[in-house]
Protein backbone atom coordinates (compact mmCIF):
# COMPACT_ATOMS: atom_id res chain seq x y z
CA UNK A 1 10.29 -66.25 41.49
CA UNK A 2 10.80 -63.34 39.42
CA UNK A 3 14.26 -62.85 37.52
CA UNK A 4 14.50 -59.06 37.71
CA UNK A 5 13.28 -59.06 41.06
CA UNK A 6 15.69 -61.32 42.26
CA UNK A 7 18.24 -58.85 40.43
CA UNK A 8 17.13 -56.01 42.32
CA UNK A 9 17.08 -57.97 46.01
CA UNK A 10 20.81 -59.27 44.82
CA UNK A 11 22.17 -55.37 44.05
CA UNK A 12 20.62 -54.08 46.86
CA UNK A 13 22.24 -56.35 49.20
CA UNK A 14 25.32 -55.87 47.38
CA UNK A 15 25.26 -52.36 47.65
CA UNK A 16 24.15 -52.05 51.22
CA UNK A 17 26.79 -54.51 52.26
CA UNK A 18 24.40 -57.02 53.91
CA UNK A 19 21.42 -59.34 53.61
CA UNK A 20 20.08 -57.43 56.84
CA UNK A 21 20.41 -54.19 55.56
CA UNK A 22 18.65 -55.07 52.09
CA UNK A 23 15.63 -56.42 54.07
CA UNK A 24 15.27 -53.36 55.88
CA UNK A 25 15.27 -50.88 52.45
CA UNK A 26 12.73 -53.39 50.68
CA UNK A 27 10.80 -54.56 53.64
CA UNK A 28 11.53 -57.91 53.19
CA UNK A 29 12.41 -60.61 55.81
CA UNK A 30 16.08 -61.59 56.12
CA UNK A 31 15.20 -65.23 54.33
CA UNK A 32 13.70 -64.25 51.37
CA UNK A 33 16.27 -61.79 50.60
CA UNK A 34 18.29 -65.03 51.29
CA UNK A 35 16.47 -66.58 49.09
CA UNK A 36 16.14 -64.46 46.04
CA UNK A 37 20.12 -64.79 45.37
CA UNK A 38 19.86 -68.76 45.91
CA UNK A 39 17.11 -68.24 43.35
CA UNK A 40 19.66 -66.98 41.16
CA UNK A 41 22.45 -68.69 41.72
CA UNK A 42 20.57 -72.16 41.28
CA UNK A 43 19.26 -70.53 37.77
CA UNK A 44 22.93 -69.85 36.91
CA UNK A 45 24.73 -72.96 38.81
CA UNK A 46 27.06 -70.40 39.75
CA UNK A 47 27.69 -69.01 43.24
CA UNK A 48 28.19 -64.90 43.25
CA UNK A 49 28.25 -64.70 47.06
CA UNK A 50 30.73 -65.97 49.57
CA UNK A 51 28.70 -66.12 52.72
CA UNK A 52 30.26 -66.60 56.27
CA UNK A 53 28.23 -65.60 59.71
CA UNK A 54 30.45 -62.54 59.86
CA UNK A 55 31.19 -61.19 56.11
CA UNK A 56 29.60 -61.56 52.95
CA UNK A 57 31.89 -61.28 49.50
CA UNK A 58 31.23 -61.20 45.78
CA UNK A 59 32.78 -63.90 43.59
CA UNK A 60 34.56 -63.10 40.16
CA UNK A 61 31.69 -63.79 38.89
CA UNK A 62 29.23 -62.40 41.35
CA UNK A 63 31.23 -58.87 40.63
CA UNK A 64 30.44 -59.50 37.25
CA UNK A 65 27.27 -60.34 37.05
CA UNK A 66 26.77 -57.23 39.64
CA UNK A 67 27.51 -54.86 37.29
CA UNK A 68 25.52 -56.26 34.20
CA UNK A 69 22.25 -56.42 36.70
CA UNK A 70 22.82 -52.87 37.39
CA UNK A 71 22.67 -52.11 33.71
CA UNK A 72 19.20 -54.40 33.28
CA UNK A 73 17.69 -52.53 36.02
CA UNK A 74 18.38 -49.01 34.51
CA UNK A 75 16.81 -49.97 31.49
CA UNK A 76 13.93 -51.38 33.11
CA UNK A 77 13.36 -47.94 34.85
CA UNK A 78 13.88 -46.08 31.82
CA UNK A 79 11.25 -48.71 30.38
CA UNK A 80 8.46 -47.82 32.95
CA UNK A 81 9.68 -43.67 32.77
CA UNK A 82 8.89 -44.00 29.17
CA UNK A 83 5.54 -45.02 29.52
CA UNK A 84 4.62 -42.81 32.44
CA UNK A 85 5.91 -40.19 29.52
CA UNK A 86 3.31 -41.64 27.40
CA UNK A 87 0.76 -41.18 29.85
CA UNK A 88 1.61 -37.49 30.95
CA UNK A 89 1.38 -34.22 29.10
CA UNK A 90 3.64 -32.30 26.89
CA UNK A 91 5.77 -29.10 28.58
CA UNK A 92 8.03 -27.14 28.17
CA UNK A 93 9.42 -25.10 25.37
CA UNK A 94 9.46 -26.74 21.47
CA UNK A 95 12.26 -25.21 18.99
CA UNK A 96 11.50 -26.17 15.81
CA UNK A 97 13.32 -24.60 12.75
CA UNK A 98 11.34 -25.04 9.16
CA UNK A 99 11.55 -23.61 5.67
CA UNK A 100 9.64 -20.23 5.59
CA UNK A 101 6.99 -21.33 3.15
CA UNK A 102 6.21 -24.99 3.59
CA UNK A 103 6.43 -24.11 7.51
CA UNK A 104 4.09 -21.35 7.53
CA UNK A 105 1.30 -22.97 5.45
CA UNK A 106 1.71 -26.44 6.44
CA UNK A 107 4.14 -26.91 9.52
CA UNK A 108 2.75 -24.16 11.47
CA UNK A 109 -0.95 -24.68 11.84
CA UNK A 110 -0.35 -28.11 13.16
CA UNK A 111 2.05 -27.55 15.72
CA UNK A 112 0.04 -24.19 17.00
CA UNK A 113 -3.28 -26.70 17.00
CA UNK A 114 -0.85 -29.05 19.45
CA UNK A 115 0.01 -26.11 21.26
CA UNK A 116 -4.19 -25.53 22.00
CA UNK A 117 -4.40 -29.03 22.80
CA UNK A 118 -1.45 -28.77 25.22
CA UNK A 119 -1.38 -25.45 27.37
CA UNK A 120 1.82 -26.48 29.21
CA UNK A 121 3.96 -26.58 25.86
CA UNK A 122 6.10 -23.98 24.81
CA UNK A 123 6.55 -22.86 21.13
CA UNK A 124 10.11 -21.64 20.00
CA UNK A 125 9.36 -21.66 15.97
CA UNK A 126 11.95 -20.37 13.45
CA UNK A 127 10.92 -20.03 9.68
CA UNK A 128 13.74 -20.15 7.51
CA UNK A 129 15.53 -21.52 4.41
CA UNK A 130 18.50 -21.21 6.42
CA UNK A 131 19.77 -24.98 6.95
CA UNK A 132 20.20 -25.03 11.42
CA UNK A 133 22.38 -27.53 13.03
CA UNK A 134 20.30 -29.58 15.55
CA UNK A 135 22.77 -29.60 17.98
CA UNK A 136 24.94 -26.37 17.89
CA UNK A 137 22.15 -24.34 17.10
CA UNK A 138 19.79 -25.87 20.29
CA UNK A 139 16.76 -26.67 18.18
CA UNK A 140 14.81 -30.13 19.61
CA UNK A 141 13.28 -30.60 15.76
CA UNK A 142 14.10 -29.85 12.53
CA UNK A 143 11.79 -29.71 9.05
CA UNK A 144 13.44 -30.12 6.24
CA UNK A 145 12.39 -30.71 2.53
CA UNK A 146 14.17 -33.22 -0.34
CA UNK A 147 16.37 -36.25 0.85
CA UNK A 148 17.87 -36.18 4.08
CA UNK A 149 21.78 -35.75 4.47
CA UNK A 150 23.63 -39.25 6.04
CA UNK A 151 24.57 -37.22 9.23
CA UNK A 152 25.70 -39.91 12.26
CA UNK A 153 23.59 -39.22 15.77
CA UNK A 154 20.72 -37.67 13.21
CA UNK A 155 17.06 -39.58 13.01
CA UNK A 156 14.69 -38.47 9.82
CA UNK A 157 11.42 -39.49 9.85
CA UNK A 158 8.99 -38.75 6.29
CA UNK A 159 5.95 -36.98 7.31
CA UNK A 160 4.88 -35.36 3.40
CA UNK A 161 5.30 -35.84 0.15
CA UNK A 162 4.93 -32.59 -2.08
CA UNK A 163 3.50 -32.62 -5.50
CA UNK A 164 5.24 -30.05 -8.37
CA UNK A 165 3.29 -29.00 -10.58
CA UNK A 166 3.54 -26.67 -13.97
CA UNK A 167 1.33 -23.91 -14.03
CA UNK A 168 0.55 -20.55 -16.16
CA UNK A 169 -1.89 -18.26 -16.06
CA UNK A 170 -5.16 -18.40 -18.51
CA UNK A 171 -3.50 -14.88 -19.82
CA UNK A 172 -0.25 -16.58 -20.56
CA UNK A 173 -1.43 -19.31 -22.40
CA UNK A 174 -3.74 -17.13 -24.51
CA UNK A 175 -0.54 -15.33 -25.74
CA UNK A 176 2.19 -18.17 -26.08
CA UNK A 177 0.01 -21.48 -26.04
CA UNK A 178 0.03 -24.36 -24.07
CA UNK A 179 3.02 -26.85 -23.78
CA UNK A 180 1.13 -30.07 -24.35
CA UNK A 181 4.53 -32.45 -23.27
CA UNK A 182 7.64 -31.78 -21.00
CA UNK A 183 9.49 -31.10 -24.29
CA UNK A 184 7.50 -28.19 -24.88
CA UNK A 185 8.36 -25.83 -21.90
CA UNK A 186 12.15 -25.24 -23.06
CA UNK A 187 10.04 -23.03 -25.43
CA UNK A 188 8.27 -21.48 -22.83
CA UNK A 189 9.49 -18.22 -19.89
CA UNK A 190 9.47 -19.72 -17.01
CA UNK A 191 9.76 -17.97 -13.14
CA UNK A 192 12.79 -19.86 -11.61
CA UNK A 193 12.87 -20.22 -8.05
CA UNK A 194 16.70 -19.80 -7.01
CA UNK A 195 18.38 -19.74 -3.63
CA UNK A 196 21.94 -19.13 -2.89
CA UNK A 197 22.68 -18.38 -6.34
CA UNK A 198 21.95 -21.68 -7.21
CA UNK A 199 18.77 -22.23 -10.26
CA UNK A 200 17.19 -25.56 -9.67
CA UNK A 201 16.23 -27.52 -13.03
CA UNK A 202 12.66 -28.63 -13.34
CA UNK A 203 11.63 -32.09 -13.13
CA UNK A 204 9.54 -34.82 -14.07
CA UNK A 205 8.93 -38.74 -13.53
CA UNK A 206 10.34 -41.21 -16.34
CA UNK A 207 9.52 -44.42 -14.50
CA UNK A 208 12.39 -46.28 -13.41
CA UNK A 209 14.73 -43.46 -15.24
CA UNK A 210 16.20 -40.45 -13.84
CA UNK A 211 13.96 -37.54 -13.70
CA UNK A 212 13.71 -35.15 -16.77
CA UNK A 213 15.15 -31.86 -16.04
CA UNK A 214 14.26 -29.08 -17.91
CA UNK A 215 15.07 -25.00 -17.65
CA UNK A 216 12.95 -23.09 -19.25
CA UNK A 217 14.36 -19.21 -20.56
CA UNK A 218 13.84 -17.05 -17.59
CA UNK A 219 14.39 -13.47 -17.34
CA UNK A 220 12.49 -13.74 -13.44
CA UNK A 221 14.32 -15.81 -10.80
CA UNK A 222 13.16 -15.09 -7.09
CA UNK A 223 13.80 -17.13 -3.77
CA UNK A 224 10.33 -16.67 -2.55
CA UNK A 225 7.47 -19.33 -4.05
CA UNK A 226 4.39 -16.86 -2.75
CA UNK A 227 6.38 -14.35 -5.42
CA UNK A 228 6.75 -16.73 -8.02
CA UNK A 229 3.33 -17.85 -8.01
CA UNK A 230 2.00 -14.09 -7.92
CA UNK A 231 4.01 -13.62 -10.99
CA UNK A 232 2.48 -16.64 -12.47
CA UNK A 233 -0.82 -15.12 -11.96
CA UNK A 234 -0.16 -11.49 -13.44
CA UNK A 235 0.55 -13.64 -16.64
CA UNK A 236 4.57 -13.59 -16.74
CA UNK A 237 5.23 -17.25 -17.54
CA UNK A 238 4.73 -21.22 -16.41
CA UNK A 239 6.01 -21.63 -12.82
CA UNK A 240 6.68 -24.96 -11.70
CA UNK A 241 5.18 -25.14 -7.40
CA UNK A 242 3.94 -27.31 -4.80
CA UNK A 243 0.54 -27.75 -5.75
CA UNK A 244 -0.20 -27.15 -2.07
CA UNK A 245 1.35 -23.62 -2.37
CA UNK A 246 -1.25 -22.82 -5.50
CA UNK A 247 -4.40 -24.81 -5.10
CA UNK A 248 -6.54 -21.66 -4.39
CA UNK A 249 -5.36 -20.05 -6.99
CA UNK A 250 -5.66 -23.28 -9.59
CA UNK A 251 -9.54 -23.53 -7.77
CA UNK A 252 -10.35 -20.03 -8.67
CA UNK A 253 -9.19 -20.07 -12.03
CA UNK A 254 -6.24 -17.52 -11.86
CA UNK A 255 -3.52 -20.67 -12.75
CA UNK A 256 -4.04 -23.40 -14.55
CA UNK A 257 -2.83 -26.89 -13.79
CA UNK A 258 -0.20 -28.03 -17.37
CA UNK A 259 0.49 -31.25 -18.50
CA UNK A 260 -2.57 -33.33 -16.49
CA UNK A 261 -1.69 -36.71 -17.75
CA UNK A 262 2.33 -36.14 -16.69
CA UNK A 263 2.84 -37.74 -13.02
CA UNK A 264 4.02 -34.76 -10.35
CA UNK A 265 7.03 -35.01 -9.07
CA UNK A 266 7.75 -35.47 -5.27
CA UNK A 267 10.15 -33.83 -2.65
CA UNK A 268 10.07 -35.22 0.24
CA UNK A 269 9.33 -33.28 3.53
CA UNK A 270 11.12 -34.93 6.79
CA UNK A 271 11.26 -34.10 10.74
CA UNK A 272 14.97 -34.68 11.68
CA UNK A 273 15.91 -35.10 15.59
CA UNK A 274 18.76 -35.88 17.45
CA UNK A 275 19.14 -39.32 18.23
CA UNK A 276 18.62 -39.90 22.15
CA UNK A 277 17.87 -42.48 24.38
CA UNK A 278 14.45 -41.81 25.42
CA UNK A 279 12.89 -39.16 22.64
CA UNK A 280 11.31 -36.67 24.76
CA UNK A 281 7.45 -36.61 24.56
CA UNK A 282 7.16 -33.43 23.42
CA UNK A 283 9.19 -34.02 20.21
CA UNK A 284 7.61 -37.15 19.91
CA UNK A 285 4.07 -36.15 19.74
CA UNK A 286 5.02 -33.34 17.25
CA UNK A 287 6.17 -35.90 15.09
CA UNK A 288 3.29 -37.89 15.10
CA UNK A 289 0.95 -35.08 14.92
CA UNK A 290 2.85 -33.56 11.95
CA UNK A 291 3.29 -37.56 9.96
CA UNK A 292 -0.44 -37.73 10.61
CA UNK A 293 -2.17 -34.16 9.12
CA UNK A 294 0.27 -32.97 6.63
CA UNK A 295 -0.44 -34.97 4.21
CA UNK A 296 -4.19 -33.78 4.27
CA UNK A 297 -2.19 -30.46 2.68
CA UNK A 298 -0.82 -31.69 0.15
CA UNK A 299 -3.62 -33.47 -1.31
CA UNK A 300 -4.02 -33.14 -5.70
CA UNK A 301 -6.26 -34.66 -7.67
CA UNK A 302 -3.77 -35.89 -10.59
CA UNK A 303 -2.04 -39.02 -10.73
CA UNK A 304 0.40 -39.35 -8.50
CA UNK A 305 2.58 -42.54 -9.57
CA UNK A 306 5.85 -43.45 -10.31
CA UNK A 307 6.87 -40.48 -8.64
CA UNK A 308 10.84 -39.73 -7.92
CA UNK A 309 12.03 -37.77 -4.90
CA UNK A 310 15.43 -35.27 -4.41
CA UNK A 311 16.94 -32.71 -2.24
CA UNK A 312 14.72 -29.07 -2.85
């Protein structure tokens, strides 16, 4: 016979308070109910029912082993509600909260394709450096660039890797020349991307080493990267960008790519839920959609190994 229907005859007639009554609710003859719970009680060698013509009563261990059957059962419905999840559609509303650039050019166009594939989901989409708490601030997903903070009852999942690279204008380079190693840029004005007061240093790959940092002079420091790399482009020093932010403008010729044969660095981009139970489906299929195209957008043709990550 089957274990976990046996389980589910032996709570039912445990919870209805009779063999009789347990027959009726699974339409089921008296003896088999009977004989599922012999089933298991012959597969334990323990008796969990006392059994008189009148009364029925749980043993110590019957209660016992009550309880924990309850608990196998629950997961087993979970189980099969998962994958009629699977099998149904996305609904409902989606907050997501992203940083304003990477989520605009990269995050967004993904989950608003989803949202075309699936007219019963809702988009609630918030673009912002600002870091949200998942929980406090009611958001079902969270995109967030650099390495993830150790936070209990938080899952992070990678879904891109973005390549830095330097870059100048041909203008720029015509006046102050071209850095030809990392050593070189120190020389060099650089546009420094800063947020909350704080200036980031610049870095590079050295194998198995810590990354090189390097801060160039700078008399520009802005906390946008579309601003930085327009600056780059009117000729006003080396800016140091996702290569996904400035691949137009490296394809038409208004920046130039620096130090080719130096590996790009990598930050990390991760979606960050709340850990639950059963991961609703539509968080679960933005995941998947997002692990699965973005790195398409940050494709560059230089090398990309021995590559370190951090926190951006």
């Amino acid at each position: 016979m089957d274990r976990l229907t046996s389980m589910e005859v032996f709570v039912r007639a445990v919870d209805l308070g009779s063999f009789a009554a347990a027959a009726d609710a699974l339409d089921l003859s008296g003896p088999m109910v009977g004989k599922h719970v012999r089933f298991l009680e012959e597969r334990l060698g323990v008796r969990l029912i006392h059994r008189t013509t009148r009364r029925q009563s749980l043993t110590d261990f019957g209660r016992a082993y009550y309880e924990r059957c309850r608990v196998v059962l629950a997961e087993a419905e979970a189980a099969d509600a998962l994958a009629a999840d699977q099998l149904s559609e996305p609904r409902g509303k989606l907050r997501v909260t992203m940083p304003a650039h990477f989520g605009r050019h990269c995050v967004t166009p993904v989950l608003l394709a989803l949202a075309q594939q699936y007219p019963a989901l809702e988009l609630d989409l918030s673009l912002t450096d600002r870091f949200a708490d998942l929980a406090e601030d009611d958001y079902d997903l969270a995109i967030r660039t650099g390495i993830p903070e150790d936070k209990g009852g938080v899952i992070a999942r990678r879904v891109a890797r973005q390549c830095m690279v330097v870059c100048a204008a041909p203008s720029y380079l015509e006046t102050h020349g071209r850095p030809q190693q990392i050593e070189d840029i120190g020389g060099h004005q650089g546009i420094i991307y800063r947020r909350s007061g704080r200036i980031r240093p610049w870095l590079f790959p050295r194998g198995d080493l810590p990354a090189a940092e390097v801060t160039p002079a700078n008399r520009l420091r802005l906390d946008d990267l579309d601003a930085i790399a327009d600056a780059a482009v009117m000729g006003m020093g080396l800016a140091w960008l996702p290569y996904w932010l400035v691949r137009e403008r490296i394809e038409t010729g208004a920046l130039e790519q620096l130090l080719p044969d130096q590996p790009g660095f990598l930050y990390d981009a991760y979606a960050l839920w709340l850990q639950t139970p059963q991961l609703p489906l539509k968080v679960r299929l933005a995941v998947d959609a997002l692990a699965a195209a973005l790195p398409g957008f940050m494709t560059r043709t230089a090398d990309t190994s021995s590559i370190r990550t951090d926190r951006s």
